[in-house]
C-alpha atoms as a PDB file:
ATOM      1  CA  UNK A   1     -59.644  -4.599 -38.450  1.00  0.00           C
ATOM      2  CA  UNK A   2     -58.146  -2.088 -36.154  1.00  0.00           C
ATOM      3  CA  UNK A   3     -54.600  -0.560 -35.852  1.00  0.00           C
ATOM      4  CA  UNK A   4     -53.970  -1.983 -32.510  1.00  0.00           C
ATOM      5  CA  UNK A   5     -55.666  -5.838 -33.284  1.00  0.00           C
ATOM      6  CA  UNK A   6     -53.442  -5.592 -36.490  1.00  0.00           C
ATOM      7  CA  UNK A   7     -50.142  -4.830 -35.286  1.00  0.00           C
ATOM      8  CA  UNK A   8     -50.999  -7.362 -32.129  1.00  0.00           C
ATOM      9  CA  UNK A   9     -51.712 -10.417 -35.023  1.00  0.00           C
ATOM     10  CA  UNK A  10     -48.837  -9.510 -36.744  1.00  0.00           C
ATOM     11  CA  UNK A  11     -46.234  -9.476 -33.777  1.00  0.00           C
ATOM     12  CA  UNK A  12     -48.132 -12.849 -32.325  1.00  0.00           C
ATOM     13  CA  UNK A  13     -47.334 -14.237 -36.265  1.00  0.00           C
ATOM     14  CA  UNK A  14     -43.791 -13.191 -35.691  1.00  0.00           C
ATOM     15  CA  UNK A  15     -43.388 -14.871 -32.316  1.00  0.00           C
ATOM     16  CA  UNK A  16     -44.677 -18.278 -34.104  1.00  0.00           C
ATOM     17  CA  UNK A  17     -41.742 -17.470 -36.727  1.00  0.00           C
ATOM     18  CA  UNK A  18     -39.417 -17.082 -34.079  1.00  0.00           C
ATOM     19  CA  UNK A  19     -40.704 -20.157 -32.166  1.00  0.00           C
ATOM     20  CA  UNK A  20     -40.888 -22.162 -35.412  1.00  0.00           C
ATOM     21  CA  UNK A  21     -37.176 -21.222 -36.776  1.00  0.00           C
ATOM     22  CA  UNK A  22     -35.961 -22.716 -33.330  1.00  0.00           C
ATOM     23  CA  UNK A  23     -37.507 -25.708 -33.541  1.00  0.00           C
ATOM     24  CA  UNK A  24     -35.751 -26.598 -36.487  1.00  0.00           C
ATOM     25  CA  UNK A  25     -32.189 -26.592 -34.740  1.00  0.00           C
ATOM     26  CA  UNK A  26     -30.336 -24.916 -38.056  1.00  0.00           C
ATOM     27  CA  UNK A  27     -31.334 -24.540 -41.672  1.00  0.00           C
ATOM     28  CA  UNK A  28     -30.024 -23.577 -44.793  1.00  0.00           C
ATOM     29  CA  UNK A  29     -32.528 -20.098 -46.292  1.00  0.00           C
ATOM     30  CA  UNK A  30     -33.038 -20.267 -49.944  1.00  0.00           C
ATOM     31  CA  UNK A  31     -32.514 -16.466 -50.196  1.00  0.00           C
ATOM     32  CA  UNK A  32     -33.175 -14.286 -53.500  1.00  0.00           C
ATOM     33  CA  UNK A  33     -32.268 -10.967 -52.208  1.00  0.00           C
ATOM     34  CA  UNK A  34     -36.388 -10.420 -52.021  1.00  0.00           C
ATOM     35  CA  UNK A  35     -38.373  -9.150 -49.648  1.00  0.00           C
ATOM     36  CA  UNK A  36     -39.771 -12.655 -47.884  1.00  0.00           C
ATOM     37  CA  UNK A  37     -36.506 -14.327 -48.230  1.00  0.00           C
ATOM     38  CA  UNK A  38     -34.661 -11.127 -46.499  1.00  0.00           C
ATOM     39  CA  UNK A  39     -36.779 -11.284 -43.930  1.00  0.00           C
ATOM     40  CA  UNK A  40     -37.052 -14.868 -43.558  1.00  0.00           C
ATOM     41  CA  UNK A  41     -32.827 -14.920 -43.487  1.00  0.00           C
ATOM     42  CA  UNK A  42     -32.467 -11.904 -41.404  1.00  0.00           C
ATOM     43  CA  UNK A  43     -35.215 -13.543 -38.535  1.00  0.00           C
ATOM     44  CA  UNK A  44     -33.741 -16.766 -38.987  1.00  0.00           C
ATOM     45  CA  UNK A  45     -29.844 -15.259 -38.369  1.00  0.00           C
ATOM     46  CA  UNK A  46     -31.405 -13.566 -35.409  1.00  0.00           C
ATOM     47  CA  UNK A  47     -32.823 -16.562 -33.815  1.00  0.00           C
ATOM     48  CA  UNK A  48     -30.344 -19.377 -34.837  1.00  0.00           C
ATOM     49  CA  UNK A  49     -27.002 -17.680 -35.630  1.00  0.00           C
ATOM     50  CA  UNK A  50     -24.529 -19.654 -36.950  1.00  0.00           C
ATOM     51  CA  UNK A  51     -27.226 -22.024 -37.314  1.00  0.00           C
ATOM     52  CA  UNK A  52     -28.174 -20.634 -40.536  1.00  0.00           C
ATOM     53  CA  UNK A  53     -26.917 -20.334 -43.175  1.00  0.00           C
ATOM     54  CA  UNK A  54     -28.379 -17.909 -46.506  1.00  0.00           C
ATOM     55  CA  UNK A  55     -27.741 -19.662 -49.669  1.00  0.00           C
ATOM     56  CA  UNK A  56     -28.142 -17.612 -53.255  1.00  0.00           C
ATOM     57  CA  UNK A  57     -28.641 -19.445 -56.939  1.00  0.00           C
ATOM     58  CA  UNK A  58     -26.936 -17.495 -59.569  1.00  0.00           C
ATOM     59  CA  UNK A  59     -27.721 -18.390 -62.757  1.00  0.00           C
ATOM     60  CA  UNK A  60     -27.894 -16.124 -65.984  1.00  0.00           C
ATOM     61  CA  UNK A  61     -31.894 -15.704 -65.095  1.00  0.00           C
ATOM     62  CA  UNK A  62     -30.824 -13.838 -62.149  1.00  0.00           C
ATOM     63  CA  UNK A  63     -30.283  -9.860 -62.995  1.00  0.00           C
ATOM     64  CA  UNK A  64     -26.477  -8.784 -61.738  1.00  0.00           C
ATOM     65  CA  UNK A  65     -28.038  -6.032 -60.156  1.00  0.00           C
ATOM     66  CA  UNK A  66     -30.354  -8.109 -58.021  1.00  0.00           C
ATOM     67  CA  UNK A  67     -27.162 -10.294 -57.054  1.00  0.00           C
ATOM     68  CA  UNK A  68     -25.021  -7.840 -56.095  1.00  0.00           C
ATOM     69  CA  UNK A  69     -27.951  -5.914 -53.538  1.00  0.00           C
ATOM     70  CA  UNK A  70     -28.406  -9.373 -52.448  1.00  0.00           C
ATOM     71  CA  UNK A  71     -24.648  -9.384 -51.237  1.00  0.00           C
ATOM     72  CA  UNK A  72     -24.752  -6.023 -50.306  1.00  0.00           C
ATOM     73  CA  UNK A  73     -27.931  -7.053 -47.865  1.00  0.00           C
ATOM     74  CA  UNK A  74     -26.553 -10.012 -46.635  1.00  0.00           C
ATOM     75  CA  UNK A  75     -23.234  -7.757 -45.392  1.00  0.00           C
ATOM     76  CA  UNK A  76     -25.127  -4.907 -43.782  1.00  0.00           C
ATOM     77  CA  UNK A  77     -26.916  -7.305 -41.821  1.00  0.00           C
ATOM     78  CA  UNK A  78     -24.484  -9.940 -40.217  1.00  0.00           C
ATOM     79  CA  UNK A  79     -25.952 -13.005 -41.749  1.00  0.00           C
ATOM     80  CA  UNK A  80     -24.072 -15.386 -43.677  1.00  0.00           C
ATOM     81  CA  UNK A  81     -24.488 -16.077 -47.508  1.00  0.00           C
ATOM     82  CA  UNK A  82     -23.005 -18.569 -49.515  1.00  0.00           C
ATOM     83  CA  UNK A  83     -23.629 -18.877 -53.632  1.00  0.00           C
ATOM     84  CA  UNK A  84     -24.013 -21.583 -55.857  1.00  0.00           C
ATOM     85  CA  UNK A  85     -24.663 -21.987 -58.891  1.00  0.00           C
ATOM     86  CA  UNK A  86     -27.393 -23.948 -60.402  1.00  0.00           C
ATOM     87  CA  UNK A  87     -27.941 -25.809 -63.696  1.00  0.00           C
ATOM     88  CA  UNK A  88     -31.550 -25.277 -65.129  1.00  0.00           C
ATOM     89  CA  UNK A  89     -29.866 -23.845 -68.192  1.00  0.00           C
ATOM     90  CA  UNK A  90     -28.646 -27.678 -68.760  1.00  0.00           C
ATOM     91  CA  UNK A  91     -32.029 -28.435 -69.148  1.00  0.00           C
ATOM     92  CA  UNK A  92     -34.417 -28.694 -72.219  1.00  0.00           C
ATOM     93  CA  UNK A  93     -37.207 -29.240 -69.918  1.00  0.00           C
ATOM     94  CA  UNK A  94     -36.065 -25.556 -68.499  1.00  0.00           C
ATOM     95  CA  UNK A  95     -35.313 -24.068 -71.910  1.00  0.00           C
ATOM     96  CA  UNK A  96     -38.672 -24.929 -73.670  1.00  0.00           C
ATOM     97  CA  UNK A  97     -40.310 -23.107 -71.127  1.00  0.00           C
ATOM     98  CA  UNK A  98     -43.450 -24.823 -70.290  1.00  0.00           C
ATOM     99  CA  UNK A  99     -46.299 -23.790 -68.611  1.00  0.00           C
ATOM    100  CA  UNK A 100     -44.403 -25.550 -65.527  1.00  0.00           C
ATOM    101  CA  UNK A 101     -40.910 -23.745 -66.387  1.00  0.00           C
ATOM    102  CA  UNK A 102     -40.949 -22.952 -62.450  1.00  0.00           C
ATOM    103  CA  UNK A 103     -41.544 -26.153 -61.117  1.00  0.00           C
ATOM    104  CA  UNK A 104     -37.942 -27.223 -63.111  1.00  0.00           C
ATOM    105  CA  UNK A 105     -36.290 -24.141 -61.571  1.00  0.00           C
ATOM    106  CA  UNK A 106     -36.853 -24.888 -58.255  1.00  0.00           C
ATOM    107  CA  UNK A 107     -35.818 -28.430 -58.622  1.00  0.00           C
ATOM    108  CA  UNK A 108     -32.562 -27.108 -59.935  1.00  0.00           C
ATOM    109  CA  UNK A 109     -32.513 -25.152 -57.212  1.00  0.00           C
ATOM    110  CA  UNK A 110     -33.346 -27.822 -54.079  1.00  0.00           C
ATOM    111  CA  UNK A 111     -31.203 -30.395 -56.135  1.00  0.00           C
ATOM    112  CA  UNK A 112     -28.214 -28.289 -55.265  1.00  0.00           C
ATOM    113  CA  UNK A 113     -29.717 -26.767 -51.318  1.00  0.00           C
ATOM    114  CA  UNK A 114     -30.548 -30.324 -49.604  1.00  0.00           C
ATOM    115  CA  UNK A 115     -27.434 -32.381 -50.402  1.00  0.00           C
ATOM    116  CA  UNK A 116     -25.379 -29.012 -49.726  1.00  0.00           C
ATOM    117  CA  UNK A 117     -27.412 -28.426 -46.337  1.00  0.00           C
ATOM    118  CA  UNK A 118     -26.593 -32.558 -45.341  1.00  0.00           C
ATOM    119  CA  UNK A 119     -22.803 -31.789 -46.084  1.00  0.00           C
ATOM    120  CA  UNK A 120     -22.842 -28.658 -43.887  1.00  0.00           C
ATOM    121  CA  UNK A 121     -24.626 -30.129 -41.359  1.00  0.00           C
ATOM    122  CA  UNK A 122     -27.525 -28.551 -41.711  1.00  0.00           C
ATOM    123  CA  UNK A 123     -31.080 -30.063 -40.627  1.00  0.00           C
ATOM    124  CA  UNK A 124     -33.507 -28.453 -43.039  1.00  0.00           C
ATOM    125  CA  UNK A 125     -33.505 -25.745 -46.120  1.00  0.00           C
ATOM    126  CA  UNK A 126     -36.007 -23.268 -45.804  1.00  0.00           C
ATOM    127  CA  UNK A 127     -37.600 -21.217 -48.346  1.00  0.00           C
ATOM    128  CA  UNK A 128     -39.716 -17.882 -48.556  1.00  0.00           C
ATOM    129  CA  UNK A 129     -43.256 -18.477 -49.920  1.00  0.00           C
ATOM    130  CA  UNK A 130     -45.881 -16.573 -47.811  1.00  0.00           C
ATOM    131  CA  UNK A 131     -49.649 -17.221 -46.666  1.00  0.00           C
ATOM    132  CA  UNK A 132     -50.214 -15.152 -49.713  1.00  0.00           C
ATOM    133  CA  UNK A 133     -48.448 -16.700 -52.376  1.00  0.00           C
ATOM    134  CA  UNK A 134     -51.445 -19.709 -52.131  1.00  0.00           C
ATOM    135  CA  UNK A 135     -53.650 -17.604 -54.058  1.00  0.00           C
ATOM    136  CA  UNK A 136     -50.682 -17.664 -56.595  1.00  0.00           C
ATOM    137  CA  UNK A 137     -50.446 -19.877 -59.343  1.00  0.00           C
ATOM    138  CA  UNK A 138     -46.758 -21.349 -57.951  1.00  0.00           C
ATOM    139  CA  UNK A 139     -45.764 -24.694 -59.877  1.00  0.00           C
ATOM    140  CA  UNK A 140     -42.334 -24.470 -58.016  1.00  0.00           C
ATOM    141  CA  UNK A 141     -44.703 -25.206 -54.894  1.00  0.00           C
ATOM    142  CA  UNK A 142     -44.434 -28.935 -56.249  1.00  0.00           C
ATOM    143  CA  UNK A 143     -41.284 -28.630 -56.361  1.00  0.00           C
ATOM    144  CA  UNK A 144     -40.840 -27.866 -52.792  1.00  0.00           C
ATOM    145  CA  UNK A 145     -42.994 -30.383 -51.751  1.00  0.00           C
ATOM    146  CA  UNK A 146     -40.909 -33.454 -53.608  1.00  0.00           C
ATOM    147  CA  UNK A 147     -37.743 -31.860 -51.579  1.00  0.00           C
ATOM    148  CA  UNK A 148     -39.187 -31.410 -48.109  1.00  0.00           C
ATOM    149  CA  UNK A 149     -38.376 -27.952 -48.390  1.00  0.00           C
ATOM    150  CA  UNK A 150     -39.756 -26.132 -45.253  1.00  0.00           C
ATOM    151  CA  UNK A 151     -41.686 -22.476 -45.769  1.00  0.00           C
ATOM    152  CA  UNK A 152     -41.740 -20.547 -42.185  1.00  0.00           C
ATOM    153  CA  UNK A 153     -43.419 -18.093 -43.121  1.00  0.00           C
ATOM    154  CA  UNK A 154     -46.458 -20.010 -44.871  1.00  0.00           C
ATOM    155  CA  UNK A 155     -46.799 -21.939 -41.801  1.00  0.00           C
ATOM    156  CA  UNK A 156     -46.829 -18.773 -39.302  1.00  0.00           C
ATOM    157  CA  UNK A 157     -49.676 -17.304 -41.279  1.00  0.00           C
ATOM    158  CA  UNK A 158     -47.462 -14.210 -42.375  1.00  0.00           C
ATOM    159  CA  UNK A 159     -49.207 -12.628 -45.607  1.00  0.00           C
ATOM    160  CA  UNK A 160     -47.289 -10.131 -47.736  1.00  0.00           C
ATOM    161  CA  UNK A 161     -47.913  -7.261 -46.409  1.00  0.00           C
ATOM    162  CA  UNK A 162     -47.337  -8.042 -42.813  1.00  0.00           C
ATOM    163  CA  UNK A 163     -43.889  -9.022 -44.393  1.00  0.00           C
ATOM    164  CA  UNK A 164     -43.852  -5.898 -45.366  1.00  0.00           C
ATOM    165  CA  UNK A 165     -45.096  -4.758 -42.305  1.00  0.00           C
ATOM    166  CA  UNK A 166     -42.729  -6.306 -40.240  1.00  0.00           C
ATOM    167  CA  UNK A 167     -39.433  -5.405 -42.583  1.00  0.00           C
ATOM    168  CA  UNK A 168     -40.161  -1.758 -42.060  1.00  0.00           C
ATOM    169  CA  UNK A 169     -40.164  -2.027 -38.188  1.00  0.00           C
ATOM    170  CA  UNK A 170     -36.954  -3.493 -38.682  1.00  0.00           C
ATOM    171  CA  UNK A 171     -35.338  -1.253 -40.862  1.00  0.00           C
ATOM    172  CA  UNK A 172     -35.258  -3.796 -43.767  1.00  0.00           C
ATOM    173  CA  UNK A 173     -34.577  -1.888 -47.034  1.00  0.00           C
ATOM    174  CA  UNK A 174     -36.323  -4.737 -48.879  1.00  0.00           C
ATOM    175  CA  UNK A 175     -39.892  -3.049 -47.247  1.00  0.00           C
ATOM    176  CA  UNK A 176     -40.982  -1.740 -50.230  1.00  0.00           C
ATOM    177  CA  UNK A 177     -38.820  -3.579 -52.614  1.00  0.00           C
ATOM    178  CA  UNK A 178     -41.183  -4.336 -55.976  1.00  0.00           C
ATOM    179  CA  UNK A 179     -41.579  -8.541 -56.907  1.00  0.00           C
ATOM    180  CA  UNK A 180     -38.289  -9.371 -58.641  1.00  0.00           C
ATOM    181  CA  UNK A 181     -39.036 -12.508 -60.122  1.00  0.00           C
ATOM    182  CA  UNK A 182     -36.105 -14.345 -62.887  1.00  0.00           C
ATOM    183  CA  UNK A 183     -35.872 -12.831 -66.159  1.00  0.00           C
ATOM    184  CA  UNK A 184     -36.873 -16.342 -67.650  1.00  0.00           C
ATOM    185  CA  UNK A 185     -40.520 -15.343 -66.381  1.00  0.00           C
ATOM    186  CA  UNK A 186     -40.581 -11.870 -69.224  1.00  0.00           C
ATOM    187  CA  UNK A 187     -40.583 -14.609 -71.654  1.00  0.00           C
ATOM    188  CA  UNK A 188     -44.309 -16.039 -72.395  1.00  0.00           C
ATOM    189  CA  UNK A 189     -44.678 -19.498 -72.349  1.00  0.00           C
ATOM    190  CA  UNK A 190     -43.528 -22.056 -75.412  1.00  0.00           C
ATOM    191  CA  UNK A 191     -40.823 -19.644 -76.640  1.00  0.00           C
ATOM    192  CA  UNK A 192     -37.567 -20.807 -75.861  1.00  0.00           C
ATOM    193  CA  UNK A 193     -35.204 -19.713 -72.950  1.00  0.00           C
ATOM    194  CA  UNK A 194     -32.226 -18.259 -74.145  1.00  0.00           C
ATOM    195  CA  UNK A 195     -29.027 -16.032 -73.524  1.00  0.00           C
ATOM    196  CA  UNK A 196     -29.571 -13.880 -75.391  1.00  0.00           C
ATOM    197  CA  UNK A 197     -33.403 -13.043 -74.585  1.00  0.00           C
ATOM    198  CA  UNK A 198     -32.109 -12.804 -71.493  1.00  0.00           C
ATOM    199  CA  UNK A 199     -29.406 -10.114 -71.967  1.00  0.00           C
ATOM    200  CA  UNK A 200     -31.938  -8.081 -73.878  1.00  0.00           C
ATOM    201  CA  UNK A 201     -34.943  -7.891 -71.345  1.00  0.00           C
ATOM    202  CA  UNK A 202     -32.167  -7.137 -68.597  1.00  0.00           C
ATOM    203  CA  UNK A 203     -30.295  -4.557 -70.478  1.00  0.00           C
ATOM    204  CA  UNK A 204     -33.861  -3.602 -71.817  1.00  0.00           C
ATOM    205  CA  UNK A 205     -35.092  -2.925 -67.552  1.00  0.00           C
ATOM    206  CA  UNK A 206     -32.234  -1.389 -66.920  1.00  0.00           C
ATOM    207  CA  UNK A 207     -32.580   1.322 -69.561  1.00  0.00           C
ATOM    208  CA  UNK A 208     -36.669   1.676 -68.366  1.00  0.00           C
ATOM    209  CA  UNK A 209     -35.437   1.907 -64.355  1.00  0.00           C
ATOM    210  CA  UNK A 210     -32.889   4.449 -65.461  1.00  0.00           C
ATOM    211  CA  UNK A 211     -35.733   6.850 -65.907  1.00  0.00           C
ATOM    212  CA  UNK A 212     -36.896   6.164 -62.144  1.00  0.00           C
ATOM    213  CA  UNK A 213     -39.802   3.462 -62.847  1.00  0.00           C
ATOM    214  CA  UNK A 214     -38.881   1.048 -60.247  1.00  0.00           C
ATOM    215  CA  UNK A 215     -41.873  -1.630 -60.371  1.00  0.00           C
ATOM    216  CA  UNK A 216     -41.908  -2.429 -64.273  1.00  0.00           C
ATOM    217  CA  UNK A 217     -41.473  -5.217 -67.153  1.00  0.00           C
ATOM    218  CA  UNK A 218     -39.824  -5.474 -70.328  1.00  0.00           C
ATOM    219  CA  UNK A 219     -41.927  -8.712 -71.411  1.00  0.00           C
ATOM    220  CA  UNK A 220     -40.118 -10.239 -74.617  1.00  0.00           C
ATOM    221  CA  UNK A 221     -41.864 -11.882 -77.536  1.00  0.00           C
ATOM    222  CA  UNK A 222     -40.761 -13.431 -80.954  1.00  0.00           C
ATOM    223  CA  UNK A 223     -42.046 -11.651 -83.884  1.00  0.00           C
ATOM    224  CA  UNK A 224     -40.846 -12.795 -87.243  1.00  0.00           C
ATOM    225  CA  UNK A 225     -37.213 -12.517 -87.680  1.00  0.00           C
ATOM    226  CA  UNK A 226     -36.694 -10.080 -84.718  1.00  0.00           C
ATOM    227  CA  UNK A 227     -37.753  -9.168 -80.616  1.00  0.00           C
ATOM    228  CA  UNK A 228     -40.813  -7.252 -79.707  1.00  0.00           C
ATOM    229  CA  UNK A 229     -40.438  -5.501 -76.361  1.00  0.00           C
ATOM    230  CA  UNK A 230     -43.677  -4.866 -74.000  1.00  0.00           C
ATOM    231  CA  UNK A 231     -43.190  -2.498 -71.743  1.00  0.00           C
ATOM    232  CA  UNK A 232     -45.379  -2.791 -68.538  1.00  0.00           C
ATOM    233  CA  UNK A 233     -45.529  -0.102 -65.947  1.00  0.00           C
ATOM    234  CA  UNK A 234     -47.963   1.231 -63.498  1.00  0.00           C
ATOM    235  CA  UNK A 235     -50.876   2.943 -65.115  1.00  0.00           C
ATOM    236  CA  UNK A 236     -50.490   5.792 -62.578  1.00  0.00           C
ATOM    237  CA  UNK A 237     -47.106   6.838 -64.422  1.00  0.00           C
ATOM    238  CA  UNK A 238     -48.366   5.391 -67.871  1.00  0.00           C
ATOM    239  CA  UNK A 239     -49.266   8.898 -69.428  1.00  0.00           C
ATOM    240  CA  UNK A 240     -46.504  10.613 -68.169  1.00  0.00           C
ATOM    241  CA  UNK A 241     -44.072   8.099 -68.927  1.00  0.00           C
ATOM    242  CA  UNK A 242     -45.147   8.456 -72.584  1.00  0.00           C
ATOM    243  CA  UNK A 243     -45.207  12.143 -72.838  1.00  0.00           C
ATOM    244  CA  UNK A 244     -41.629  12.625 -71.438  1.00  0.00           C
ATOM    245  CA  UNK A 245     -40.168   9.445 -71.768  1.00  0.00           C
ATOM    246  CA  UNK A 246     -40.956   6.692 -74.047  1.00  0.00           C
ATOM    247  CA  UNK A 247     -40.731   7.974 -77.618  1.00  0.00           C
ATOM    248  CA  UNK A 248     -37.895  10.085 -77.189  1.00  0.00           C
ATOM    249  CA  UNK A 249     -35.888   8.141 -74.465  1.00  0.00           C
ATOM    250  CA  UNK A 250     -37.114   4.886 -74.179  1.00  0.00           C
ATOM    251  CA  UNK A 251     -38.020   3.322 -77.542  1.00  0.00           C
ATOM    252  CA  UNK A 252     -34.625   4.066 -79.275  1.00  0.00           C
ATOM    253  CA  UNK A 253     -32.610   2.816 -76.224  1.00  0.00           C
ATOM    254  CA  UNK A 254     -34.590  -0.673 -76.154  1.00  0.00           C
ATOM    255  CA  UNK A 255     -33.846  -0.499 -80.115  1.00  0.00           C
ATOM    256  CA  UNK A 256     -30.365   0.097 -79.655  1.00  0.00           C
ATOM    257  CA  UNK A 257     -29.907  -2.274 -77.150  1.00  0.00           C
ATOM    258  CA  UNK A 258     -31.177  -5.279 -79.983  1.00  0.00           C
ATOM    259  CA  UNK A 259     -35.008  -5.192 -79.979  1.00  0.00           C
ATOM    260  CA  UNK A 260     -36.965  -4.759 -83.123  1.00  0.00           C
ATOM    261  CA  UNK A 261     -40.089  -3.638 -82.086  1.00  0.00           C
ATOM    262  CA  UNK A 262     -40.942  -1.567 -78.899  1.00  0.00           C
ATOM    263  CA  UNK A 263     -44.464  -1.160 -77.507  1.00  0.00           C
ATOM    264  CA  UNK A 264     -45.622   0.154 -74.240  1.00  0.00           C
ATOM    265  CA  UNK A 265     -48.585  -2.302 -72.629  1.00  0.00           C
ATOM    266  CA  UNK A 266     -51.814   0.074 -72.209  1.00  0.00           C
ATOM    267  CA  UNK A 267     -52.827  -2.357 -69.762  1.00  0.00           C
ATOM    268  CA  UNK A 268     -49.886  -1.537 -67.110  1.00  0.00           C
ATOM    269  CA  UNK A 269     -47.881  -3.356 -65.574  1.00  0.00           C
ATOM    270  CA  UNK A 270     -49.254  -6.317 -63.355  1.00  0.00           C
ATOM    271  CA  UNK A 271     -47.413  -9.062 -61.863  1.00  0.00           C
ATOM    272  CA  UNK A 272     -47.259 -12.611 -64.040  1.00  0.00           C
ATOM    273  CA  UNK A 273     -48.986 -10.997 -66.830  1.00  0.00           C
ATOM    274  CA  UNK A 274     -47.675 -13.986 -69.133  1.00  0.00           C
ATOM    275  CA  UNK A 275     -49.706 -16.483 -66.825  1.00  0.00           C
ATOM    276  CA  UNK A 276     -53.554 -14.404 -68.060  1.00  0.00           C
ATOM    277  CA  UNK A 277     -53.839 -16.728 -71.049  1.00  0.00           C
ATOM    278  CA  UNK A 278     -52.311 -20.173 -69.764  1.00  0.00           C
ATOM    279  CA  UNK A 279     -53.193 -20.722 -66.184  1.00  0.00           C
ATOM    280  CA  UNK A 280     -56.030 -23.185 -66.266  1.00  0.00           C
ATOM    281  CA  UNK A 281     -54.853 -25.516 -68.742  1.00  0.00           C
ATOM    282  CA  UNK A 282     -51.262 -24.646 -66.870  1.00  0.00           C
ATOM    283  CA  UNK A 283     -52.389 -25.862 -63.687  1.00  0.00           C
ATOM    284  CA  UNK A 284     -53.514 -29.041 -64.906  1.00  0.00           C
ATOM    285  CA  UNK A 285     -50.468 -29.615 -66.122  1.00  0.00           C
ATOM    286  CA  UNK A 286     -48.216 -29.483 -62.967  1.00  0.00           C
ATOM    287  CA  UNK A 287     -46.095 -32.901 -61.790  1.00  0.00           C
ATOM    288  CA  UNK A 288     -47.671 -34.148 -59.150  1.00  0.00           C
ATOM    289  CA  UNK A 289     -46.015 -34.107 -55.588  1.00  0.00           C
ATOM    290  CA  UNK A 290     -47.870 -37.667 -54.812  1.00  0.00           C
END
């Protein structure tokens, strides 16, 4: 496809946004500080105002970083945020991170959004799945489902990387922000959620993004009495990263910080890594929405 046809597809994509977001009178944008959910609140500010409101879960899955550029996004831009905090570490349906761990996240999530959205006066909560997250394997789709939870920019057709795309023309600085899912998701599936796994693999990123790796994971797995750390990070920096970085810089940092063992993934770094080994038997097991 040309250029020209895809820039026109794009803009006619963002017109249906537009049109769509009006239609719904005022909603309440289930925001992450990511690059759909920027987008999604900074459109739907634009086109409803007041009329919309930017709502953040904070939780200790969500890095302190990630919350405070969040904030810092929300400000620059005009729109309003409000955040609440959510209670998926309450459950042991969350903790014993199942296959499905998402699907109870996002109920945590739209348990707290729709009654809060009826109290404001709100008519609908929006979130930001994109025509290309239904390739994805996404059990918190159910989740959205069961809640009536609207997604904009599913329905206008907008993939990724007219997202993308679209956040550059408008000066977004989330354009060519790298996926920032929670830090429950470095932990594979069947070993428990907890605090302190948590504190590691964000302490552990932090030390890695230090170096200037910006799209990476510190993937977390139980090994005897102690933490192994799997480092994921594009293979186009892998053998650098090793020859400067890792053994010198890296490795004692992450063992310092409270891991026992650290590794670096030959494979590189690619988005839901944990999900290679469990996603057919994972997507059976989903709740049904019916």
């Amino acid at each position: 496809m040309r250029c020209g046809t895809v820039a026109t597809v794009t803009n006619e994509k963002l017109e249906r946004i537009k049109s769509l977001l009006r239609s719904l009178e005022s909603c309440v944008v289930a925001y992450s500080g990511g690059v759909d959910s920027v987008f999604l609140a900074v459109v739907a500010h634009q086109e409803l105002g007041r009329r919309a409101l930017a709502v953040i879960a904070d939780s200790p899955s969500l890095p302190r970083h990630e919350l405070a550029e969040a904030q810092a996004i929300a400000k620059g831009f005009g729109f309003r945020l409000e955040v609440v905090l959510t209670e998926e570490f309450e459950d042991e349906e969350y903790l014993s991170n199942p296959a499905t761990r998402c699907y109870h996240c996002k109920s945590a999530l739209f348990q707290k959004l729709v009654p809060f959205a009826k109290q404001w006066g709100f008519a609908t909560v929006v979130y930001g799945e994109n025509a290309s997250d239904s390739r994805d394997y996404r059990p918190g789709r159910v989740a959205a489902d069961e809640f009536a939870i609207r997604a904009p920019l599913r329905e206008a057709g907008l993939t990724k990387d007219e997202i993308r795309r679209l956040s550059r023309a408008m000066g977004l600085p989330t354009a060519e922000k790298p996926a920032q899912p929670c830090l429950s998701s470095r932990v594979p599936y069947g070993e428990r959620v907890t605090l302190e796994k948590l504190r590691l693999i964000e302490a552990g990123e932090a030390a890695v993004r230090r170096l200037g790796i910006r799209d990476l994971r510190v993937r977390l797995h139980e090994l005897g009495q102690g933490f192994l750390a799997r480092v994921e990070v594009p293979r186009g920096e892998w053998s650098q990263f090793v020859e400067r970085e890792f053994a010198e810089n890296v490795g004692p940092a992450l063992l310092k910080i409270g891991f026992q063992y650290v590794t670096l993934d030959l494979l590189g770094y690619r988005r839901g890594s944990l999900n290679e080994t469990v996603v057919p038997s994972a997507k059976r097991n989903v709740p049904s929405s019916q």
